[in-house]
C-alpha atoms as a PDB file:
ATOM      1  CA  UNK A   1      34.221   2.288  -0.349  1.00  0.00           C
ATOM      2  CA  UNK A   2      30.494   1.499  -1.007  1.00  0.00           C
ATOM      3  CA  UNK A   3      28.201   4.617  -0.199  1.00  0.00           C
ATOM      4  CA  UNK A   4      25.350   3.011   2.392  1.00  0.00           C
ATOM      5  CA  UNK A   5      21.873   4.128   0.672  1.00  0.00           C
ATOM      6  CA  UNK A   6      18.703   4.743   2.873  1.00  0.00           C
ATOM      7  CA  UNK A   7      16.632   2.175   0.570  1.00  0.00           C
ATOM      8  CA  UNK A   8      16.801  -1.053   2.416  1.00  0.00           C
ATOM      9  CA  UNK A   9      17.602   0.380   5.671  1.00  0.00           C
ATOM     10  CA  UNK A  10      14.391  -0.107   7.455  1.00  0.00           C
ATOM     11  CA  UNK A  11      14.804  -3.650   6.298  1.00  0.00           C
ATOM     12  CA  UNK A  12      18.068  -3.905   8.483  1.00  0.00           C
ATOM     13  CA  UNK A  13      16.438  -1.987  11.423  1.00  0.00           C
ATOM     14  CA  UNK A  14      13.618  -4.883  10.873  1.00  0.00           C
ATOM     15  CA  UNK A  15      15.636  -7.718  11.211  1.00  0.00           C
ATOM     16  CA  UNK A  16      17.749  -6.634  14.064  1.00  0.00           C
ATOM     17  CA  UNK A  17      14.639  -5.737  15.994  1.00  0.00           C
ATOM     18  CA  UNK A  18      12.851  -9.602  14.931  1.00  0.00           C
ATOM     19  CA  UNK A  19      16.145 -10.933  16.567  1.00  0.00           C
ATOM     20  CA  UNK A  20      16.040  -9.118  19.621  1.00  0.00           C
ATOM     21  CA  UNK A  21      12.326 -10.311  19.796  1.00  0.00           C
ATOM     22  CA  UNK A  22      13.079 -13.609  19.132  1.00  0.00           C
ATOM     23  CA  UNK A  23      16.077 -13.978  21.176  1.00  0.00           C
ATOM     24  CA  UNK A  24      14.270 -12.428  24.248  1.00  0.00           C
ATOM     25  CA  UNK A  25      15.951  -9.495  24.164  1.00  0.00           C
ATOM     26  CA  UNK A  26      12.404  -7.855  24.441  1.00  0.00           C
ATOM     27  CA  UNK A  27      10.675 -10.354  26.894  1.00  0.00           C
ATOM     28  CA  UNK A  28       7.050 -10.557  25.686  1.00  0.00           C
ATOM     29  CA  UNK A  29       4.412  -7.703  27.261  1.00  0.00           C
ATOM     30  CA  UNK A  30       7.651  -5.530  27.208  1.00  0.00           C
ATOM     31  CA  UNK A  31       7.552  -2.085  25.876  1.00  0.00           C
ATOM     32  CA  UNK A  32       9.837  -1.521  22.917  1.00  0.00           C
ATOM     33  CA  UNK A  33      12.129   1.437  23.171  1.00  0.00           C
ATOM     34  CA  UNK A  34      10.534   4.774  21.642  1.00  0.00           C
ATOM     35  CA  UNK A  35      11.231   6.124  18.287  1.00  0.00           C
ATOM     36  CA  UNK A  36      13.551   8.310  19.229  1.00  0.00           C
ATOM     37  CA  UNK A  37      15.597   5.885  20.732  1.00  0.00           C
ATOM     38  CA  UNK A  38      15.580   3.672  18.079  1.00  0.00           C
ATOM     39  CA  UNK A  39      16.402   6.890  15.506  1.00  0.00           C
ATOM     40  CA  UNK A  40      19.282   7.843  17.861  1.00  0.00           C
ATOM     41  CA  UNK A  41      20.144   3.979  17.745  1.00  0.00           C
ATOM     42  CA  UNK A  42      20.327   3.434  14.051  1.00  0.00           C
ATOM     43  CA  UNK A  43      21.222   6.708  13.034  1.00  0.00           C
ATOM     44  CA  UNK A  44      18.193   6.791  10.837  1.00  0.00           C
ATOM     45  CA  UNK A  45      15.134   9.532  10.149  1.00  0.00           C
ATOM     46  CA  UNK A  46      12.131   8.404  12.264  1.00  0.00           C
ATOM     47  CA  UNK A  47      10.377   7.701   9.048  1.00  0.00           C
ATOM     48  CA  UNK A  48      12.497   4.630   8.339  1.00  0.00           C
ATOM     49  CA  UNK A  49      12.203   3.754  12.026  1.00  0.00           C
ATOM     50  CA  UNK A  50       7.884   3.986  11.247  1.00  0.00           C
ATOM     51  CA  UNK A  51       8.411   1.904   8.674  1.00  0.00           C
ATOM     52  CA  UNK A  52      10.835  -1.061  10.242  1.00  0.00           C
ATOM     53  CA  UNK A  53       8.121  -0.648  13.276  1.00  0.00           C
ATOM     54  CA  UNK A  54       5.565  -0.831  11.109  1.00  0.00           C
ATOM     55  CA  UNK A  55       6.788  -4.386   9.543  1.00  0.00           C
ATOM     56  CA  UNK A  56       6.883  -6.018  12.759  1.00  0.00           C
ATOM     57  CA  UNK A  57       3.815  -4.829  13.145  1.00  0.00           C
ATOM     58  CA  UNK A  58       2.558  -6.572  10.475  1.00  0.00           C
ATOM     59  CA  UNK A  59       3.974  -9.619  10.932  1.00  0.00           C
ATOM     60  CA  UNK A  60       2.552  -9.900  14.122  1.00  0.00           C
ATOM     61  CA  UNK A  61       5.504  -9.767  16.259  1.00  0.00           C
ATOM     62  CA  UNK A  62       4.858  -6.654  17.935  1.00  0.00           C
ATOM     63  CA  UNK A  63       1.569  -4.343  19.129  1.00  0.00           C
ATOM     64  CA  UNK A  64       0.712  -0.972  19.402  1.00  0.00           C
ATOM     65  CA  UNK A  65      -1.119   0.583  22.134  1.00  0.00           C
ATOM     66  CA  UNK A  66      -1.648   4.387  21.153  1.00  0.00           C
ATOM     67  CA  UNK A  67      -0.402   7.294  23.359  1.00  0.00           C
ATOM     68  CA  UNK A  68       1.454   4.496  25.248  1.00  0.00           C
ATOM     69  CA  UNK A  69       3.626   2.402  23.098  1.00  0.00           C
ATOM     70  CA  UNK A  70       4.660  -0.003  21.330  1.00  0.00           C
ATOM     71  CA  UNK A  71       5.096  -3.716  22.659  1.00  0.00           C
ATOM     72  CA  UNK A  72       6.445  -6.998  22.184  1.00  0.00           C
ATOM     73  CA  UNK A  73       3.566  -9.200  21.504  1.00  0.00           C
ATOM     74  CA  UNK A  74       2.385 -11.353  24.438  1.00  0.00           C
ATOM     75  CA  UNK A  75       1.553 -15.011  22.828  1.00  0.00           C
ATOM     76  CA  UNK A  76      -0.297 -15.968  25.812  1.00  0.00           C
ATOM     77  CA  UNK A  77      -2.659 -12.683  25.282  1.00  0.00           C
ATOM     78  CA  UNK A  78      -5.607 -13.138  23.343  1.00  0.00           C
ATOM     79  CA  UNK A  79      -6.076 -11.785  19.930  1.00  0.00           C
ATOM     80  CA  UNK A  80      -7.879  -8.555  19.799  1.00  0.00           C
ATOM     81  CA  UNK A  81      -8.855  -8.027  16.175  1.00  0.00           C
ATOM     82  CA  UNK A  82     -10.462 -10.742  13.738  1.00  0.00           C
ATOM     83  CA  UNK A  83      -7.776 -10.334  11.697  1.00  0.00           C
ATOM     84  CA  UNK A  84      -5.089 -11.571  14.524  1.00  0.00           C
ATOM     85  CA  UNK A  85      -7.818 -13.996  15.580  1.00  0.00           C
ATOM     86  CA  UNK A  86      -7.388 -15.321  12.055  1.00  0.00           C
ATOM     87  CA  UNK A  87      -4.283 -15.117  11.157  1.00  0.00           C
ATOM     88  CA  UNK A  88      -3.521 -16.889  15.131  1.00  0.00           C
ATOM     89  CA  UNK A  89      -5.728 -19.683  14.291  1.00  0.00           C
ATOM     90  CA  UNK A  90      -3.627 -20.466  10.807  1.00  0.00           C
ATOM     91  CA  UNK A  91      -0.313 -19.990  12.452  1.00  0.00           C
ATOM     92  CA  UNK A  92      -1.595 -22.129  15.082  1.00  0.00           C
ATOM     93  CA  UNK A  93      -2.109 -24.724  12.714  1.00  0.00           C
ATOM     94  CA  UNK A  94       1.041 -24.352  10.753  1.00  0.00           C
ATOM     95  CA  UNK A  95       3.374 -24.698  13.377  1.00  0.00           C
ATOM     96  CA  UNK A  96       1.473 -27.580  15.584  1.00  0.00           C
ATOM     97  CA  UNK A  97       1.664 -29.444  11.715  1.00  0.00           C
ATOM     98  CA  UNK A  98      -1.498 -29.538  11.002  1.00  0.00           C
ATOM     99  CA  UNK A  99      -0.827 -27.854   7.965  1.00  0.00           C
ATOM    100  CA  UNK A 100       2.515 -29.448   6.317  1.00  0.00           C
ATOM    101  CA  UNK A 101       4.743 -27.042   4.478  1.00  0.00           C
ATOM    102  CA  UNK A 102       3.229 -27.570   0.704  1.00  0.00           C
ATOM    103  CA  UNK A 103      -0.018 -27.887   1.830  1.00  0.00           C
ATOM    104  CA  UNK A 104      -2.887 -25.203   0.535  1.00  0.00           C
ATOM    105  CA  UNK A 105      -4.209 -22.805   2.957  1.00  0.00           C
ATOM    106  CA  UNK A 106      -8.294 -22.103   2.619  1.00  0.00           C
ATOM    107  CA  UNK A 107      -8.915 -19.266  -0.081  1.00  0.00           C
ATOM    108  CA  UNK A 108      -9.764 -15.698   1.385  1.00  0.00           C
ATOM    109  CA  UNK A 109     -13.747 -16.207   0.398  1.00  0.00           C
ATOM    110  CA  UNK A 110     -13.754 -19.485   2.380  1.00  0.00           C
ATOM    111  CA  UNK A 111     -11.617 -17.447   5.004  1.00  0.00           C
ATOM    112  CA  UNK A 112     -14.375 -14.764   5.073  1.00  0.00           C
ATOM    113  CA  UNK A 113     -17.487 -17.396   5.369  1.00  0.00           C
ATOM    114  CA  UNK A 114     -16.006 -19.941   7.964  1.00  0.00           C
ATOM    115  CA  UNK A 115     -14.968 -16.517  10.522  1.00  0.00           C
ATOM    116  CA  UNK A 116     -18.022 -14.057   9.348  1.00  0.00           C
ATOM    117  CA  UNK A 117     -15.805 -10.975   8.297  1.00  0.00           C
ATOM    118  CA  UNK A 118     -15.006  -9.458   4.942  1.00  0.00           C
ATOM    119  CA  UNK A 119     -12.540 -11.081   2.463  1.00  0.00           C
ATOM    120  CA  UNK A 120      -9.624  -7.780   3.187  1.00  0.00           C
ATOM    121  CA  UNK A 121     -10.209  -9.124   6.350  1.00  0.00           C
ATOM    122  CA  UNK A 122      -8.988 -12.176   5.513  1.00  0.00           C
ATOM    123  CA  UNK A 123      -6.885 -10.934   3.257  1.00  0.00           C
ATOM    124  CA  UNK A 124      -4.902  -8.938   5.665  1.00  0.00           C
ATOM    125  CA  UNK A 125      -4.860 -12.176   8.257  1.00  0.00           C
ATOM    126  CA  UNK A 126      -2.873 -14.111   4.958  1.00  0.00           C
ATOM    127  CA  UNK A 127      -0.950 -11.029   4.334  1.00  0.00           C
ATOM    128  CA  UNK A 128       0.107 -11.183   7.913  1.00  0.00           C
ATOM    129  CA  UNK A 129       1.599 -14.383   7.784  1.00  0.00           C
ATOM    130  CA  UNK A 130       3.001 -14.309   3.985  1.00  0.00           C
ATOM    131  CA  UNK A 131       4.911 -11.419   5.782  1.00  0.00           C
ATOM    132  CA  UNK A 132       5.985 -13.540   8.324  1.00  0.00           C
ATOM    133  CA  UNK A 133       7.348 -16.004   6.299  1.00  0.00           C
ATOM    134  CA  UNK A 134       4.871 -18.920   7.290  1.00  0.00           C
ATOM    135  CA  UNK A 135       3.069 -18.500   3.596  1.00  0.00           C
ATOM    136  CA  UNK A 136       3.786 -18.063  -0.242  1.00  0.00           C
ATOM    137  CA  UNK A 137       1.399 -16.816  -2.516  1.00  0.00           C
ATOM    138  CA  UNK A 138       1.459 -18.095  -5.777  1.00  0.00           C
ATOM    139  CA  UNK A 139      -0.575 -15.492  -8.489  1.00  0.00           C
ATOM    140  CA  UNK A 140      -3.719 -17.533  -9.397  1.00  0.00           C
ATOM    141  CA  UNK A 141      -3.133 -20.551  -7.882  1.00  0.00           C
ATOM    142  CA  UNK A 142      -3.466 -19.445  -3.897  1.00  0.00           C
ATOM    143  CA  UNK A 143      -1.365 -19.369  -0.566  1.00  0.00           C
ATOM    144  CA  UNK A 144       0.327 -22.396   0.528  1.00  0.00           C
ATOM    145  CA  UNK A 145       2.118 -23.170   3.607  1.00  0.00           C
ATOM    146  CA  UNK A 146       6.366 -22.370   3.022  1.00  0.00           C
ATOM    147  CA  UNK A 147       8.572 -24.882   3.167  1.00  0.00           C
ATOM    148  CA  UNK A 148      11.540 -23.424   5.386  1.00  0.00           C
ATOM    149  CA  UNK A 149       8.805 -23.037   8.269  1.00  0.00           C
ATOM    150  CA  UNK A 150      10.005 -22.220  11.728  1.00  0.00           C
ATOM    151  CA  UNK A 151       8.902 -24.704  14.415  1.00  0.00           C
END
């Protein structure tokens, strides 16, 4: 019998929760069940449940709202940082095929000059989507639009 280790288990918790978001499980505006719930849930140490949160998070799929929650993101809300308006804006372009799987996305510097913000800002709107599975990065040659996107 294979011994089930902690590393990877946010992961797990991650991918079950994307599904539920995805599948409507979690309607969007909804409020996500609390940690404690999802600890009880999983069976897991809130830590991992932070960090499987925290993932969703990044990708975008979810939102936080402190001392009240955490929620399924609302698509038809507006963005409310410049690093959601960014990274909205890309993904916006990626899945209406304006940008073809292949294709290179605009560097962070040109990022950073076209919306007025800081390159981590624009940084952390290509991290966003890399994590979402929209983008590759390739070391020294850029970020270009994955191939196995999601229409």
């Amino acid at each position: 019998m294979t011994r089930r280790t902690a590393w990877g288990t946010y992961a797990h918790i991650s991918d079950v929760l994307r599904r539920r978001l995805i599948n409507g499980a979690y309607a969007p505006g909804t409020r996500l069940p609390s940690e404690a719930a999802l600890c009880a849930e999983f069976s897991v140490a809130r830590n991992t449940v932070r960090r499987a949160l925290s993932s969703l998070k990044a990708e975008g799929l979810i939102t936080v709202h402190p001392g009240v929650g955490r929620f399924a993101l609302d698509t038809d809300s507006p963005p409310r940082t410049r690093t959601e308006h960014i990274a909205a804006h890309l993904r916006h372009q990626i899945e209406t095929g304006r940008l073809q799987p292949g294709d290179a996305l605009p560097s962070e510097t040109h990022l950073a000059r076209r919306h007025g913000v800081s390159r981590t800002t624009a940084r952390a709107a290509l991290i966003t989507l890399e994590t979402a599975g929209l983008v590759t990065c390739v070391h020294g040659k850029g970020r270009y639009v994955g191939q196995d996107v999601p229409r």
